[in-house]
Protein backbone atom coordinates (compact mmCIF):
# COMPACT_ATOMS: atom_id res chain seq x y z
CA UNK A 1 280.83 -80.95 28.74
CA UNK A 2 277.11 -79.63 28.62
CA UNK A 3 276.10 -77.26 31.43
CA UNK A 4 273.98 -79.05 34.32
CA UNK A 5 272.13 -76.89 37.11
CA UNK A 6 273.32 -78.15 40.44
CA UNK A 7 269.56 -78.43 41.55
CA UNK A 8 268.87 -80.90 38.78
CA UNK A 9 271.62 -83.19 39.84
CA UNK A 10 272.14 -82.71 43.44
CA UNK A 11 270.05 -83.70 46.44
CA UNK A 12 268.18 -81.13 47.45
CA UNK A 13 269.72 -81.37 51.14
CA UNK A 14 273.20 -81.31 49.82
CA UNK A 15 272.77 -78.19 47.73
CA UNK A 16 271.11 -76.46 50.29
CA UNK A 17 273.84 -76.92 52.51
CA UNK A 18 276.76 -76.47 49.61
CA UNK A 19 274.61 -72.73 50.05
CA UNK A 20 274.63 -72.05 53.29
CA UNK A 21 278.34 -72.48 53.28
CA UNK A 22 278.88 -70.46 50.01
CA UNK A 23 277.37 -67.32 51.60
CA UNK A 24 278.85 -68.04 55.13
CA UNK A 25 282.69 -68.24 53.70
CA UNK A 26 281.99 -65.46 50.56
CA UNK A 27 282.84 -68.48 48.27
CA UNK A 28 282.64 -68.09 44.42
CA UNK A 29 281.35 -70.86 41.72
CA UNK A 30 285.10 -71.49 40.79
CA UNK A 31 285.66 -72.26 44.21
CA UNK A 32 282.88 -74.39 44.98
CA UNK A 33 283.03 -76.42 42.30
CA UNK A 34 286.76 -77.09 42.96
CA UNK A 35 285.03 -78.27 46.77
CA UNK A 36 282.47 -80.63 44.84
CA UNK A 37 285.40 -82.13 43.03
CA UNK A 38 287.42 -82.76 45.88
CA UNK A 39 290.09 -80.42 44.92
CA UNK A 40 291.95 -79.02 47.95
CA UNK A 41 291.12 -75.20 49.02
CA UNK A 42 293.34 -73.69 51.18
CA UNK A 43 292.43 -69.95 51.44
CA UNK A 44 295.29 -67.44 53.20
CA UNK A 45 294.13 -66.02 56.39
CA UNK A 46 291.93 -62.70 55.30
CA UNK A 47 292.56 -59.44 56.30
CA UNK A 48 291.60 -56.31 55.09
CA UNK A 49 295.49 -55.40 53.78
CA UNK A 50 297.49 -55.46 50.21
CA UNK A 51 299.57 -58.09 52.05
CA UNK A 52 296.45 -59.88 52.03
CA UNK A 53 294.57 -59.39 48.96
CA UNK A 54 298.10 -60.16 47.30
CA UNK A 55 298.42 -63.49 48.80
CA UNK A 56 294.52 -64.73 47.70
CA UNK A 57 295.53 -62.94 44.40
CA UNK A 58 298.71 -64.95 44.02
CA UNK A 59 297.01 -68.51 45.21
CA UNK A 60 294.23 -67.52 42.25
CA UNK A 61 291.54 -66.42 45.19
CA UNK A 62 291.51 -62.59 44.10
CA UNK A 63 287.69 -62.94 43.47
CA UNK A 64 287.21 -64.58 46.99
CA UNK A 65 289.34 -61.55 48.57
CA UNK A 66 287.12 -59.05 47.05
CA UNK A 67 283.97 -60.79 47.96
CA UNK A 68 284.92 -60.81 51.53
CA UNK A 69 286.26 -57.33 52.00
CA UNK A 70 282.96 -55.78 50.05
CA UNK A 71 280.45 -58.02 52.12
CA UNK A 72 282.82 -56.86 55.67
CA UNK A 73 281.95 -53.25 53.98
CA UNK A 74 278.56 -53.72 53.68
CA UNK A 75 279.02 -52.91 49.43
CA UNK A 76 277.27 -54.93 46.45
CA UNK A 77 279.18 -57.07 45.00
CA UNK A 78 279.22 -56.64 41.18
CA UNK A 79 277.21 -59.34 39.34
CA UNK A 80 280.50 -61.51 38.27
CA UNK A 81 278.84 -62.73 34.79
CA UNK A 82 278.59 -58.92 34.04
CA UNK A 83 282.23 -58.24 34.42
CA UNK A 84 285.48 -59.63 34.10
CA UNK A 85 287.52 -59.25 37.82
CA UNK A 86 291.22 -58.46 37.29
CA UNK A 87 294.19 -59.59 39.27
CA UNK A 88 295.28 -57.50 42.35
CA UNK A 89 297.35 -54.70 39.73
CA UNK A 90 299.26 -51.10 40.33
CA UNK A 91 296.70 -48.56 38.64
CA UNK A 92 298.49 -45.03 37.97
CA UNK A 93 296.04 -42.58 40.52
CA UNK A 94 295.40 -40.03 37.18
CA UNK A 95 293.27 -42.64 35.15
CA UNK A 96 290.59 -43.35 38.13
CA UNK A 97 287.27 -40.31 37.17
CA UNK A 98 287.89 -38.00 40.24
CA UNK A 99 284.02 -37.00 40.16
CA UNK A 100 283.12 -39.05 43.31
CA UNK A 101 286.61 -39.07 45.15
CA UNK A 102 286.60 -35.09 44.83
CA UNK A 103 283.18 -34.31 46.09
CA UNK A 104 283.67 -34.38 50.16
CA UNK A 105 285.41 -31.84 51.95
CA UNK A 106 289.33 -31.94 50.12
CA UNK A 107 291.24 -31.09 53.36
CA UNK A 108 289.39 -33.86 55.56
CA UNK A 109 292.08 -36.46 56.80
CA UNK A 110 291.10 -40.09 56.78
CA UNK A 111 290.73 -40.89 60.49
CA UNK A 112 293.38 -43.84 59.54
CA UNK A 113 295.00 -44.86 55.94
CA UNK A 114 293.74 -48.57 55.64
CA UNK A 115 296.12 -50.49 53.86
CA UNK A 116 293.63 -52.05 51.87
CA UNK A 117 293.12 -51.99 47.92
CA UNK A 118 291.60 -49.44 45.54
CA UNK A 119 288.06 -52.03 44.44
CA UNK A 120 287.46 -50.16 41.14
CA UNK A 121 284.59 -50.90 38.22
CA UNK A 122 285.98 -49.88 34.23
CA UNK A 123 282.33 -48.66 32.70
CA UNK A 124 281.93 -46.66 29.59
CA UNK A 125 285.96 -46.34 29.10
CA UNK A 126 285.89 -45.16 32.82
CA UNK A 127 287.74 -45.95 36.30
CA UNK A 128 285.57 -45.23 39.23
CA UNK A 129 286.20 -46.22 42.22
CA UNK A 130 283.55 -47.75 44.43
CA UNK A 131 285.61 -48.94 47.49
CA UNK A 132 288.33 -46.93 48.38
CA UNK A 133 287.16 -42.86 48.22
CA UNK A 134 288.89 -41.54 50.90
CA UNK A 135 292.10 -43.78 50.29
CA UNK A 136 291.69 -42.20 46.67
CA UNK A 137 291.66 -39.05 48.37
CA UNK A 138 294.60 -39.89 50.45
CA UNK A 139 296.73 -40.90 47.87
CA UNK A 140 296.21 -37.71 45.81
CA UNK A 141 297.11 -35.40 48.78
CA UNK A 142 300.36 -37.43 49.15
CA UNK A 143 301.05 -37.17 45.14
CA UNK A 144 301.47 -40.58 45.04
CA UNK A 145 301.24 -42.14 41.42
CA UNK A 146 299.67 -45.34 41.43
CA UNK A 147 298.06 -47.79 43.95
CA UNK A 148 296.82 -51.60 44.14
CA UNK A 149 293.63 -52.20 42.74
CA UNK A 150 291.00 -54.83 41.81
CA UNK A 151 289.30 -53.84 39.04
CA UNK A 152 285.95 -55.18 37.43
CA UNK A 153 285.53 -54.51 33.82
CA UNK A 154 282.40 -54.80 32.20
CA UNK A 155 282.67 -57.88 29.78
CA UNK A 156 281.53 -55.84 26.47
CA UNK A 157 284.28 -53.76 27.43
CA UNK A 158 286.99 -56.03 28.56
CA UNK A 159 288.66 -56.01 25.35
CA UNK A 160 289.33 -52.27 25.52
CA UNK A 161 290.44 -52.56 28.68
CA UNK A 162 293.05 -55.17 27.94
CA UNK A 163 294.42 -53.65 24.97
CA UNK A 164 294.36 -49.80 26.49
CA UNK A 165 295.52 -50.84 29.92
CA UNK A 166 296.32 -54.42 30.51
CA UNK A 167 300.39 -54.74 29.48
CA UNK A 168 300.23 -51.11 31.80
CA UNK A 169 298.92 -52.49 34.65
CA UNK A 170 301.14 -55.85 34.54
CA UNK A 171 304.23 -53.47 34.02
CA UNK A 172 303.31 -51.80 37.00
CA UNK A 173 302.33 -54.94 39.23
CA UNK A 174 305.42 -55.36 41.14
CA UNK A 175 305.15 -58.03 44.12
CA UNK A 176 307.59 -60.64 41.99
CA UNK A 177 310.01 -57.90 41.41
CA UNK A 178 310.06 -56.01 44.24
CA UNK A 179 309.20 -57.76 47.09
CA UNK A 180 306.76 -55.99 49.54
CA UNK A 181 305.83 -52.66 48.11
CA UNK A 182 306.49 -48.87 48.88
């Protein structure tokens, strides 16, 4: 099946509205095109929690998840055909570059520990965070090993990152194992 642009085939009136709603509900292409095809979308209720990101994650709506909580945040979403978006996974705390999470004042407490995921971009064989700092922070003080993460990976690099880290990070996802986390 060739590619078609959606302005060359739709009514004008009808893709300006399939828009509007896009950006109002932080939808992705996958999941508007499973709307225009009349497959059924039933989203879990949002919230900015691990509980959360790993139901969306686990209905195949980690991309939505992430799109929601970085608009609520007021952060750019990376563009998504410049980087492959991961499942929700458990990263071990020493690979993410400390650089950024290291430069505010160390023994500042978070005024409250969201229980949100680590949002993470893989560049130039790098972690860094770019939602999350002060969780990152948090984490360290408490020696905690690893945390939940989404993680975009830049698509010339996504095969570096799935053969340096991916069986690691799917070792240490455990929601199917476990049952709600530590």
């Amino acid at each position: 099946m060739k590619y078609e642009n959606a302005k060359d085939i739709l009514p004008a009136s009808l893709l300006e509205e399939v828009q509007k709603y896009a950006e109002e509900f932080f939808l992705s292409p996958e999941s508007i095109k499973k709307i225009v095809y009349g497959k059924k979308l039933n989203l879990p209720e949002y919230s900015p929690s691990i509980y959360s990101a790993e139901r969306y994650s686990d209905a195949g709506y980690g991309e939505e998840w992430v799109r929601i909580f970085l608009e609520k945040a007021d952060i750019e979403i990376p563009d998504m055909s410049e980087y492959f978006l991961s499942e929700l996974v458990r990263i071990p705390l020493r690979l993410i570059d400390s650089t950024d999470a290291e430069v505010k004042d160390e023994n500042a407490e978070p005024d409250s520990f969201p229980d949100a995921p680590l949002i993470i971009v893989f560049e130039d064989h790098k972690f860094n965070v770019i939602c999350g700092e002060e969780n990152l922070r948090f984490l360290r003080k408490e020696k905690k090993n690893a945390y939940y993460a989404f993680i975009f990976a830049r698509n010339e690099e996504y095969s570096y990152y799935l053969n340096n880290f991916g069986k690691q990070f799917r070792d240490n996802n455990f929601f199917h194992r476990e049952g709600r986390r530590n």
